[in-house]
C-alpha atoms as a PDB file:
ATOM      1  CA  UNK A   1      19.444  21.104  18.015  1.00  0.00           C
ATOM      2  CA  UNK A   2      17.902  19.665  14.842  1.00  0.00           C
ATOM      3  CA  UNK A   3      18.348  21.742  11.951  1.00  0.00           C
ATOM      4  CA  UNK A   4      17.551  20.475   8.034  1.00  0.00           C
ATOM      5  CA  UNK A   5      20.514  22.707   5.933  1.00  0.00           C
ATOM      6  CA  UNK A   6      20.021  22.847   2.167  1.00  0.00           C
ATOM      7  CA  UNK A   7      22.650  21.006  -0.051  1.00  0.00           C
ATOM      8  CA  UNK A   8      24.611  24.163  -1.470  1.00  0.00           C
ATOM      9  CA  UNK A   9      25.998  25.585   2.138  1.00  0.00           C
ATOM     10  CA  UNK A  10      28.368  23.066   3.834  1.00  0.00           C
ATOM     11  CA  UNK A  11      27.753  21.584   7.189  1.00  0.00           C
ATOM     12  CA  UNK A  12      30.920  23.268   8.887  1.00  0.00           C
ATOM     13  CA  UNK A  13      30.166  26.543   8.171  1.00  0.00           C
ATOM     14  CA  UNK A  14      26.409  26.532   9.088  1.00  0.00           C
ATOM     15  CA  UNK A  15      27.880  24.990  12.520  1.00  0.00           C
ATOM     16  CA  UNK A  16      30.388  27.563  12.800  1.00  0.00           C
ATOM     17  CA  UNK A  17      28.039  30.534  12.295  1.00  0.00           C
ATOM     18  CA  UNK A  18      25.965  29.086  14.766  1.00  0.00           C
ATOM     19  CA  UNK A  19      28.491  28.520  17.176  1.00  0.00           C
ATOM     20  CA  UNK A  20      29.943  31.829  16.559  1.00  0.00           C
ATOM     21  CA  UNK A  21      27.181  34.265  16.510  1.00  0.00           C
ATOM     22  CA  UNK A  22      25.680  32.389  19.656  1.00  0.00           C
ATOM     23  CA  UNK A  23      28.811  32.773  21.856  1.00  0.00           C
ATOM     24  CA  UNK A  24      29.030  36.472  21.256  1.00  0.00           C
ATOM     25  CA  UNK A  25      25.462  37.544  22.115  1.00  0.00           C
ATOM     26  CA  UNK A  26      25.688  35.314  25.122  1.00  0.00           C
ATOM     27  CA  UNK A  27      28.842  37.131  25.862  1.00  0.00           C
ATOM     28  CA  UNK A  28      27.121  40.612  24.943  1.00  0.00           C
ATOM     29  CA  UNK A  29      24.422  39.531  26.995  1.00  0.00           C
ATOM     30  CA  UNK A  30      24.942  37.799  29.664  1.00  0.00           C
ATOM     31  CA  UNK A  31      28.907  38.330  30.829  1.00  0.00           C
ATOM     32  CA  UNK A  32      28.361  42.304  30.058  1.00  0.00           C
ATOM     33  CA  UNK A  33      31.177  41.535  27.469  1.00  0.00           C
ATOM     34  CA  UNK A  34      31.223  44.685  24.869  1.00  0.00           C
ATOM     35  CA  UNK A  35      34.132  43.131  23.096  1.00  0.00           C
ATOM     36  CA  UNK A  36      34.315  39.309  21.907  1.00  0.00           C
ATOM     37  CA  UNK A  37      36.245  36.390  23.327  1.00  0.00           C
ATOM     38  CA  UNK A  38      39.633  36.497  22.487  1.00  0.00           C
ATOM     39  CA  UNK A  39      41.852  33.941  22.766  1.00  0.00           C
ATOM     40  CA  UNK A  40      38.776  31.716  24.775  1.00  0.00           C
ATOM     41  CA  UNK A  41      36.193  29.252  23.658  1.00  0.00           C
ATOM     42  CA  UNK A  42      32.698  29.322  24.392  1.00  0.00           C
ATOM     43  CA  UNK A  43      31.389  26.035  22.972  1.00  0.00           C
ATOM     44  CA  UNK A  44      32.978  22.260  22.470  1.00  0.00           C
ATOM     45  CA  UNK A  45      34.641  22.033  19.514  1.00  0.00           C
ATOM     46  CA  UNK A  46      33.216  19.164  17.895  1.00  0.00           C
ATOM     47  CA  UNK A  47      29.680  19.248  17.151  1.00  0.00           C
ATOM     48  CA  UNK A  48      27.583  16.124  15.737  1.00  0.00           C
ATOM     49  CA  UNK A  49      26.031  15.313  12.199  1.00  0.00           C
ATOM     50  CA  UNK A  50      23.260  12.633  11.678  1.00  0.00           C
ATOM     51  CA  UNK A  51      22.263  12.850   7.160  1.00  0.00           C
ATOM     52  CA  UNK A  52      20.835   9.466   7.540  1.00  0.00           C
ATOM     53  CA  UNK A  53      17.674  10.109   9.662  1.00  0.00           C
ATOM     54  CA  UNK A  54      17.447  10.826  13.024  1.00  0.00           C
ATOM     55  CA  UNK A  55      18.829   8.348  15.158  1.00  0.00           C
ATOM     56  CA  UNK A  56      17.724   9.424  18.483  1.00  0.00           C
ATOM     57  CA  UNK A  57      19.843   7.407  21.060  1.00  0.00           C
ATOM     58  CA  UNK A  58      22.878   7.757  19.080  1.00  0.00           C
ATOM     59  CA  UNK A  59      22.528  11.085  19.451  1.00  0.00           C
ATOM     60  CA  UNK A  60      22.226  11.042  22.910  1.00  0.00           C
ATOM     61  CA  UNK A  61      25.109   9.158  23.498  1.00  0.00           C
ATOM     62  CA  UNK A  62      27.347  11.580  21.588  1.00  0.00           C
ATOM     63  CA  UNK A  63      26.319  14.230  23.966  1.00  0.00           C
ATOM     64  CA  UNK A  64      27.025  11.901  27.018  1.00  0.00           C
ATOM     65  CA  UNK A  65      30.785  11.680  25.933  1.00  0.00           C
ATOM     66  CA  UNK A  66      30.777  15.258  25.089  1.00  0.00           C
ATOM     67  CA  UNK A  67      29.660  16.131  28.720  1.00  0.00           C
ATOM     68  CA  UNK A  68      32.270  13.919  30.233  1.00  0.00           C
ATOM     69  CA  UNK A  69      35.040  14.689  27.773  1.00  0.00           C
ATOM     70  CA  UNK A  70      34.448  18.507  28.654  1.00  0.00           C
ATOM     71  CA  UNK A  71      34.071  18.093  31.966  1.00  0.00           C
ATOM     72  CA  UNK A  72      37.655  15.872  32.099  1.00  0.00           C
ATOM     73  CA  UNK A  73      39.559  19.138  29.687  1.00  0.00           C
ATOM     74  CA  UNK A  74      38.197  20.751  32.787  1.00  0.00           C
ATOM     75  CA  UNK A  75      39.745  19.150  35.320  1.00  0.00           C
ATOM     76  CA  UNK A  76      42.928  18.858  33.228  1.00  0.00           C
ATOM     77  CA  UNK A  77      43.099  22.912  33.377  1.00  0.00           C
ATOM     78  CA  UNK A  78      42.335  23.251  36.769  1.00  0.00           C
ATOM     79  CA  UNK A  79      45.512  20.834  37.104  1.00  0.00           C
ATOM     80  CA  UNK A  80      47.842  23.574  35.166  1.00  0.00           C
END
């Protein structure tokens, strides 16, 4: 996602609300959920931020280790 965000909100929030009002409608929607997640995550936790232009391939490469890192916390819970 490529979003420009004015100067006076902060990056973190704007990514949280994001990240937060997304995972509960897909939850409303989708898993017939009528109460949030609680206690469970929906979404990574990190989230990349590019202010200097928009350097595709270094982008792309950040969500190449964020596929593989999620993919190894999932393996490491299916271990537990």
């Amino acid at each position: 996602m490529l979003i420009s965000i004015p100067p006076k909100y902060a990056v973190s929030q704007v990514v949280g609300y994001i990240k937060g009002k997304s995972a509960i409608h897909i939850a409303r929607v989708y898993c017939e959920r009528k109460r949030n997640f609680v206690g469970q995550h929906f979404w990574a936790r990190g989230y990349f931020v590019s202010t200097v232009g928009r350097d595709d391939e270094l982008i792309r490469e950040y969500i190449r280790h964020q596929e593989y890192e999620d993919r190894r916390l999932d393996q490491l819970e299916l271990l537990r």
